[in-house]
C-alpha atoms as a PDB file:
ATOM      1  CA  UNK A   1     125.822  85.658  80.952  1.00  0.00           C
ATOM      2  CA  UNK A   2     124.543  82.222  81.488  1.00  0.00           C
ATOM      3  CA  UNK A   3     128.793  81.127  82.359  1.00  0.00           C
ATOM      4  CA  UNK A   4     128.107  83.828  85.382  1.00  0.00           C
ATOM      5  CA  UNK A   5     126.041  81.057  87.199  1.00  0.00           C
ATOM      6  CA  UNK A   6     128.946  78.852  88.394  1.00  0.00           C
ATOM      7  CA  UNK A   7     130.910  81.642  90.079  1.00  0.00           C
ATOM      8  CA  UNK A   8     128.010  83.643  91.852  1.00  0.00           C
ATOM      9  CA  UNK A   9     127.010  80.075  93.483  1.00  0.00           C
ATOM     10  CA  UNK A  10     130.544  78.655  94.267  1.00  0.00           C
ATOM     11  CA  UNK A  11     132.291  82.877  94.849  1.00  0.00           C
ATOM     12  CA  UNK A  12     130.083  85.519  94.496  1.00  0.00           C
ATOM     13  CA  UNK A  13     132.181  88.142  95.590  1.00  0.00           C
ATOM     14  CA  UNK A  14     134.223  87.682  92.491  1.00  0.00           C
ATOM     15  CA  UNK A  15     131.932  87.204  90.518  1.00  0.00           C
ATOM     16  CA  UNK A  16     129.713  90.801  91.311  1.00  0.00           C
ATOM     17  CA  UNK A  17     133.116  92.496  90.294  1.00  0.00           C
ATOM     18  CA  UNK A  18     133.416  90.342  87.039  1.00  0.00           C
ATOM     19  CA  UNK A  19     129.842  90.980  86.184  1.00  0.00           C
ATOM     20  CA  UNK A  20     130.173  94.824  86.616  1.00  0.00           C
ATOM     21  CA  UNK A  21     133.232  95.067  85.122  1.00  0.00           C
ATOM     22  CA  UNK A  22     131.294  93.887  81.644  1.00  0.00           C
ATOM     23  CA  UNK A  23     128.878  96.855  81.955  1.00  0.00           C
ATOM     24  CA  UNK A  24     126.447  94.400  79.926  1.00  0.00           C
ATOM     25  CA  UNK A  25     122.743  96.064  78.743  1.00  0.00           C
ATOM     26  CA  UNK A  26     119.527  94.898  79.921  1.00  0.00           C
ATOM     27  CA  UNK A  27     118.570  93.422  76.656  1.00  0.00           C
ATOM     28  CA  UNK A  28     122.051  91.422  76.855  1.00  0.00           C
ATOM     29  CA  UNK A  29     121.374  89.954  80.478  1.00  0.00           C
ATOM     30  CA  UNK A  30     117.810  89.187  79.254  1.00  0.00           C
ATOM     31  CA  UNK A  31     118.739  87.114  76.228  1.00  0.00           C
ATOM     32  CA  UNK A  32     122.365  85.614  77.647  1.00  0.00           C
ATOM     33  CA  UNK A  33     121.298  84.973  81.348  1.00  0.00           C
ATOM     34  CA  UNK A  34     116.762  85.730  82.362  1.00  0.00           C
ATOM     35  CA  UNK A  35     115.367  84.344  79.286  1.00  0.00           C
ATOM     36  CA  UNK A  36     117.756  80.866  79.972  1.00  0.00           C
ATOM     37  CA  UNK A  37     117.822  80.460  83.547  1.00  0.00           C
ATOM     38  CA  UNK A  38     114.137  81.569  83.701  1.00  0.00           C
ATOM     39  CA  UNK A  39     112.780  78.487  81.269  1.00  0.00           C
ATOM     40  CA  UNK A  40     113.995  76.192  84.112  1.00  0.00           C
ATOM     41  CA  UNK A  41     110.786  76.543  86.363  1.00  0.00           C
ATOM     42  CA  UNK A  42     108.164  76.719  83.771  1.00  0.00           C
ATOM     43  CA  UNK A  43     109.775  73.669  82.049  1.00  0.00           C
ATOM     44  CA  UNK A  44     109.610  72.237  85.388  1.00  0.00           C
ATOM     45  CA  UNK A  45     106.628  72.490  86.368  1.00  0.00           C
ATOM     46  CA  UNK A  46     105.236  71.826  82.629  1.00  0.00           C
ATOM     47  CA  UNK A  47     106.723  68.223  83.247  1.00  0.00           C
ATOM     48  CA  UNK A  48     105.461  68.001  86.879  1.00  0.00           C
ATOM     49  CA  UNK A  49     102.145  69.109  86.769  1.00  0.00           C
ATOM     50  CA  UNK A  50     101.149  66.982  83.528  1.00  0.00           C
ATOM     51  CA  UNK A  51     102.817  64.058  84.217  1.00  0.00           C
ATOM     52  CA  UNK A  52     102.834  63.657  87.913  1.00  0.00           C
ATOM     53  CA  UNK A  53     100.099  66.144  89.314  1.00  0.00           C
ATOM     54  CA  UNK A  54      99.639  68.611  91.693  1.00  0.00           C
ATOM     55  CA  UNK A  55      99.397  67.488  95.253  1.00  0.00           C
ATOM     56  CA  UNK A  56      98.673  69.281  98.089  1.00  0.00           C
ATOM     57  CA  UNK A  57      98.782  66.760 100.728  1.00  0.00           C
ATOM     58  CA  UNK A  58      97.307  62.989 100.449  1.00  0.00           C
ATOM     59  CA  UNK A  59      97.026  60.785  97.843  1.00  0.00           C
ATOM     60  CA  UNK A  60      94.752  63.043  95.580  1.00  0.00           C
ATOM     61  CA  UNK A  61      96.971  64.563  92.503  1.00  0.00           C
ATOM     62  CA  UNK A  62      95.474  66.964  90.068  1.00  0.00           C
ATOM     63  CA  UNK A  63      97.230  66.801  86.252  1.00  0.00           C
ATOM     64  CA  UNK A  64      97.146  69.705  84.111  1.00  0.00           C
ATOM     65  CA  UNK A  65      96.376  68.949  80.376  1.00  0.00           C
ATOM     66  CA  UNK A  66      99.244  69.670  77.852  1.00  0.00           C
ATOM     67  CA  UNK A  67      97.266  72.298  76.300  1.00  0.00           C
ATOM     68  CA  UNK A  68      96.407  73.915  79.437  1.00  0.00           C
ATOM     69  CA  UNK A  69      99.838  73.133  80.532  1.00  0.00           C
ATOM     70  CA  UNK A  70     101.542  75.306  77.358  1.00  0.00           C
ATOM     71  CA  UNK A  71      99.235  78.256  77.771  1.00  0.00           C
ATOM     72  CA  UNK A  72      99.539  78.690  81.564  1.00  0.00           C
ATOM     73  CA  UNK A  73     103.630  77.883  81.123  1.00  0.00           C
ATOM     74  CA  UNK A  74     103.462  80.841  78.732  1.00  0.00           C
ATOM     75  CA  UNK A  75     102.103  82.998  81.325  1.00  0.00           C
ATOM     76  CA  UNK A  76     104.495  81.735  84.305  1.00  0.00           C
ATOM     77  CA  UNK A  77     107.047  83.018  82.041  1.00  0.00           C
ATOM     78  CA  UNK A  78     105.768  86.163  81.110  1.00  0.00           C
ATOM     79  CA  UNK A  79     105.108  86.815  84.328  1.00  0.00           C
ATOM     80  CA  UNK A  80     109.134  85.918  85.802  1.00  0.00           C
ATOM     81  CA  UNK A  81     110.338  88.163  83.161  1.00  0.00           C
ATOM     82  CA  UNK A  82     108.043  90.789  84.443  1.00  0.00           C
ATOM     83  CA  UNK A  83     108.944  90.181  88.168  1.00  0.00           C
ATOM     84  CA  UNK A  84     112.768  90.465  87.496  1.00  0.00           C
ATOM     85  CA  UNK A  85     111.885  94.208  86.035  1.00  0.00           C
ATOM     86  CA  UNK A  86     109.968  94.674  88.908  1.00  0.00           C
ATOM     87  CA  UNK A  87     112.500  94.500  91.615  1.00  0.00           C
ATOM     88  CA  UNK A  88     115.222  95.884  89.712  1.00  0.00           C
ATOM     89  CA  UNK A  89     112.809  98.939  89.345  1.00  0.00           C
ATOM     90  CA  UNK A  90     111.743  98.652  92.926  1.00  0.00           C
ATOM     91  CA  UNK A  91     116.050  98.719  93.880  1.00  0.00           C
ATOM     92  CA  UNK A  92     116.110 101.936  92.089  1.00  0.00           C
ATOM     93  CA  UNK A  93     113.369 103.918  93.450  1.00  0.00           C
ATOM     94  CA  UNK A  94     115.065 102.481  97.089  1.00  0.00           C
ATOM     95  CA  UNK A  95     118.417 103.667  96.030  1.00  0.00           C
ATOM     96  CA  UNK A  96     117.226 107.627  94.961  1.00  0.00           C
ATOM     97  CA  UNK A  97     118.423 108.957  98.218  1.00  0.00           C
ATOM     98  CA  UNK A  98     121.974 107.594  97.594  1.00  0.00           C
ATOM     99  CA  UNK A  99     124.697 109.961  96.727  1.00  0.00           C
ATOM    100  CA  UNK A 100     125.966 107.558  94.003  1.00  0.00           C
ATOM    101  CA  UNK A 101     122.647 106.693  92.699  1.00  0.00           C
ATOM    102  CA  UNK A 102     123.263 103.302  90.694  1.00  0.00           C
ATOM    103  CA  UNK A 103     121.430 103.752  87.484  1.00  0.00           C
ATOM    104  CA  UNK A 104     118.029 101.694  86.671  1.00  0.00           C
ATOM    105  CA  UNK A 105     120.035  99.836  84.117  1.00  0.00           C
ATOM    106  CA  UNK A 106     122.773  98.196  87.142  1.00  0.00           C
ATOM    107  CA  UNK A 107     119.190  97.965  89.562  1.00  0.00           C
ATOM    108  CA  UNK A 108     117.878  95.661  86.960  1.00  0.00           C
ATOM    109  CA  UNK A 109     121.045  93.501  85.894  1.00  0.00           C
ATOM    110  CA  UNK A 110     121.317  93.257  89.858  1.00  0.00           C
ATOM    111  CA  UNK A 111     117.973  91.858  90.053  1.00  0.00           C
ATOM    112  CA  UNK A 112     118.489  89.386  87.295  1.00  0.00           C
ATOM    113  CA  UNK A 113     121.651  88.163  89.013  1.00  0.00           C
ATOM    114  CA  UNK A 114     120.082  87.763  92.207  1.00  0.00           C
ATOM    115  CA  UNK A 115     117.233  85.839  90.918  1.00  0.00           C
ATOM    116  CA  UNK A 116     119.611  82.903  89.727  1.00  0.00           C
ATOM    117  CA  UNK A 117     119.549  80.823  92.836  1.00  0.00           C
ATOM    118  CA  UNK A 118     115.778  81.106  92.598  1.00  0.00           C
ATOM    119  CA  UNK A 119     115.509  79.929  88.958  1.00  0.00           C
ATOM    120  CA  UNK A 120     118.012  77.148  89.603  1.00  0.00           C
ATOM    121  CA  UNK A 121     115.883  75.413  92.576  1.00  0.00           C
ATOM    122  CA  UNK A 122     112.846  75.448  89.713  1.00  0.00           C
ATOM    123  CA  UNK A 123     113.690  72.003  89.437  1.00  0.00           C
ATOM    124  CA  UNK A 124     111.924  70.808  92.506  1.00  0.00           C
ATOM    125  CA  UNK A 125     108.711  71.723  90.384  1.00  0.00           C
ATOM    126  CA  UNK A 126     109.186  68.388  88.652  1.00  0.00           C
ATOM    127  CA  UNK A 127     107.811  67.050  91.459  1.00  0.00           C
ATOM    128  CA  UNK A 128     104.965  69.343  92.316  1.00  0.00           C
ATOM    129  CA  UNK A 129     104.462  68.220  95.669  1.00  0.00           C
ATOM    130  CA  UNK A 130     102.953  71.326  97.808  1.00  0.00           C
ATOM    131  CA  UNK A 131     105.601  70.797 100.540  1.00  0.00           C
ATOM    132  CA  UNK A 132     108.767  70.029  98.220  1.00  0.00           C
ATOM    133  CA  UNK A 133     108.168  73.224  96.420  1.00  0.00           C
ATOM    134  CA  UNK A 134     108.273  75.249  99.195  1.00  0.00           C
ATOM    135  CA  UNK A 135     111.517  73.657 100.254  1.00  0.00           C
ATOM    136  CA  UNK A 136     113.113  74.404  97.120  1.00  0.00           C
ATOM    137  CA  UNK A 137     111.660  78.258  96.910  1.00  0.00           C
ATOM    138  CA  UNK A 138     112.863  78.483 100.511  1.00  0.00           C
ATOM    139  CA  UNK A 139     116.497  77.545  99.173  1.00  0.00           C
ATOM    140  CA  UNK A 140     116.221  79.449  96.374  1.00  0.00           C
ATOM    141  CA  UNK A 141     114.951  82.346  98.442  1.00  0.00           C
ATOM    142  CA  UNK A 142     118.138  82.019 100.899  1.00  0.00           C
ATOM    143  CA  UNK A 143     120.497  81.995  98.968  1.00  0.00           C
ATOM    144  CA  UNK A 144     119.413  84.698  96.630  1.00  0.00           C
ATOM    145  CA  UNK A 145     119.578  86.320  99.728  1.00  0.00           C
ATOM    146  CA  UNK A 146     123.220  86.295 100.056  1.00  0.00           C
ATOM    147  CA  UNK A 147     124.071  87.250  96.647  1.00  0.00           C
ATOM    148  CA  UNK A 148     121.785  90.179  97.687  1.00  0.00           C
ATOM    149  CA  UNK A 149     123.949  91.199 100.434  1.00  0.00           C
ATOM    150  CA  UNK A 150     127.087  89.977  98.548  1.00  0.00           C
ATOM    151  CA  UNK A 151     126.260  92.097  95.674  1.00  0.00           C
ATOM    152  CA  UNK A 152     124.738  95.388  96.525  1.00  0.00           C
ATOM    153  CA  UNK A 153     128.000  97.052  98.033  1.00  0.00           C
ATOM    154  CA  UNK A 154     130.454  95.688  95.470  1.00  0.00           C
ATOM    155  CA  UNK A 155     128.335  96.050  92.323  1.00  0.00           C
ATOM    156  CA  UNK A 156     125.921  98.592  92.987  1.00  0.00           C
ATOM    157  CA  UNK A 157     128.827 100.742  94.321  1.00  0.00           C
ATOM    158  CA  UNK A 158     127.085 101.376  97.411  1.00  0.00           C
ATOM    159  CA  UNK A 159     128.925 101.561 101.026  1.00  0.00           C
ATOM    160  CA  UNK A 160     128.344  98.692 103.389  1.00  0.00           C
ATOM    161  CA  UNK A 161     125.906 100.299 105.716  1.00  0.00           C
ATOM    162  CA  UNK A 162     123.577 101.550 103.242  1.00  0.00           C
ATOM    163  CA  UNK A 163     124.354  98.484 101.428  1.00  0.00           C
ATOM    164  CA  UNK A 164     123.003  96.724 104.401  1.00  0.00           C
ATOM    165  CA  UNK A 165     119.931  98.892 104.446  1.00  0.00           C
ATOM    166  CA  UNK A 166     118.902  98.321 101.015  1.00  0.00           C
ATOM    167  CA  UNK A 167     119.904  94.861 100.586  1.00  0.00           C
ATOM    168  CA  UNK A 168     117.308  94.333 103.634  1.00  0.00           C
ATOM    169  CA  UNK A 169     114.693  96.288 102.186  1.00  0.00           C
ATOM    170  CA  UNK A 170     114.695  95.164  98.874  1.00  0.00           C
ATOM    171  CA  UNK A 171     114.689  91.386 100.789  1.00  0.00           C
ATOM    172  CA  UNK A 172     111.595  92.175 102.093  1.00  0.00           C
ATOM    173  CA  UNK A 173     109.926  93.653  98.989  1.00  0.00           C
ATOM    174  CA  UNK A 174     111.778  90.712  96.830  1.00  0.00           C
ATOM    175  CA  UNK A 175     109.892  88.093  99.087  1.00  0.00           C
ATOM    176  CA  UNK A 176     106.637  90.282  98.535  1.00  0.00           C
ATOM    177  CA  UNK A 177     106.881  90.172  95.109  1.00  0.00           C
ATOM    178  CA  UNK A 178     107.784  86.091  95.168  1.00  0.00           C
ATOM    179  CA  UNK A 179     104.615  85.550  97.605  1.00  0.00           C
ATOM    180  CA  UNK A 180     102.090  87.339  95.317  1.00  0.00           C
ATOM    181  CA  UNK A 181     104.125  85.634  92.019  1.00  0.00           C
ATOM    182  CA  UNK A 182     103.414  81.883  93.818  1.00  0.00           C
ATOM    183  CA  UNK A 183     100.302  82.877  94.378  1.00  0.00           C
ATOM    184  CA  UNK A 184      99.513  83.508  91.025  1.00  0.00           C
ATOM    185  CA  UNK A 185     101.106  80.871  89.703  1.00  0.00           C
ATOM    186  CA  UNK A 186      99.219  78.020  91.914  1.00  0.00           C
ATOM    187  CA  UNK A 187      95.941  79.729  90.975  1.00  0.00           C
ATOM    188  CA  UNK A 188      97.231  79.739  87.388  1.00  0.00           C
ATOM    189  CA  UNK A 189      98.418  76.153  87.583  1.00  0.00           C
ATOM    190  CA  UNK A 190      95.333  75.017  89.161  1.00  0.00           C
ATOM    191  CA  UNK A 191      92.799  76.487  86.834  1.00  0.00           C
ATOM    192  CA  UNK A 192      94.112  73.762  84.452  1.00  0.00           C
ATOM    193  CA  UNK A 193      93.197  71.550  86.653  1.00  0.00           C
ATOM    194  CA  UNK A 194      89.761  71.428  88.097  1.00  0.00           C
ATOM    195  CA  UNK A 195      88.695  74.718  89.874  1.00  0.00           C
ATOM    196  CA  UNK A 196      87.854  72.613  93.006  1.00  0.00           C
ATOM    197  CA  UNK A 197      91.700  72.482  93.372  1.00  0.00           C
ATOM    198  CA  UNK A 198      91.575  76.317  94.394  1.00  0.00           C
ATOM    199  CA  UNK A 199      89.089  76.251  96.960  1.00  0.00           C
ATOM    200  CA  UNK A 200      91.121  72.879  97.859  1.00  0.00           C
ATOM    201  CA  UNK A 201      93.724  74.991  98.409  1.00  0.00           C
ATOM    202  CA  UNK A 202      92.765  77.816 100.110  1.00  0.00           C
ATOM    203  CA  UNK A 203      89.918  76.240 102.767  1.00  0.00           C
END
């Protein structure tokens, strides 16, 4: 639940036992936690990119209409809520050679848990500065990292070796999935601009 946030950033160790203690549903961690915490990027980057612009270096900024801005915020989201899924799904399929296979239920609540830090630093999208972004997705991305290896032996019930293991797997896949989700999203986000803005971006 959304009062979860405080104690996985400030002691997450704690916290993973106090989250798996609730054995909470999917549905539950969607609409108390992912559906929240999720809102915070696309609302974000709805402000930044129609009021400020996209910039990619320079002067030149490229604003995104409010109409174009609500339809491709509606995607963004659709496509976080997807990408949570995704990974939890991906964590199970990892974990089917463990004894005590955690169940695809715990794989995805894991996965929205672990994506907090990452929906937090959406806030640097107010400012859609190219560079300032990628500072914040690189915090994001670090510190969902430890909650990853935090969380996998004490929630998922796993030992600390294979813990290890998996937690560095699914880090590796997780930053997969984030790479071809930014991707997206900048394509999406520039389309509402001007489609010069994606050769701009990748010449």
């Amino acid at each position: 639940m959304i009062h979860h946030v405080w104690g996985l950033l400030h002691h997450p160790d704690r916290e993973w036992h106090k989250i798996s203690d609730e054995h909470e549903t999917v549905s539950h961690l969607y609409a108390h936690h992912v559906l929240i915490l999720a809102a915070i990027p696309v609302v974000s980057a709805l402000i930044g990119t129609t009021q400020i612009g996209w910039t990619y270096g320079g002067t030149a900024t490229y604003r995104v209409t409010i109409a174009n801005g609500l339809a491709l915020g509606v995607a963004f989201y659709a496509l976080i809520l997807m990408a949570v899924g995704v990974v939890g799904s991906v964590i199970y399929w990892m974990a089917r050679f463990i004894d005590n296979r955690p169940s695809r239920r715990d794989c995805i609540i894991f996965a929205g848990y672990i994506a907090t830090p990452m929906f937090l630093c959406g806030v640097f999208a107010l400012y859609p500065a190219f560079w300032f972004c990628m500072l914040g997705m690189v915090i994001g991305v670090l510190y969902s990292a430890y909650l990853l290896y935090q969380g996998t032996p004490s929630f998922l019930g796993i030992s600390h070796k294979r813990g290890f293991i998996l937690s560095t797997t699914t880090l590796g896949i997780g930053v997969l999935v984030l790479e071809v989700l930014l991707m997206v999203i900048v394509l999406l986000w520039s389309m509402g601009t001007d489609h010069s803005v994606v050769w701009h971006f990748f010449r």
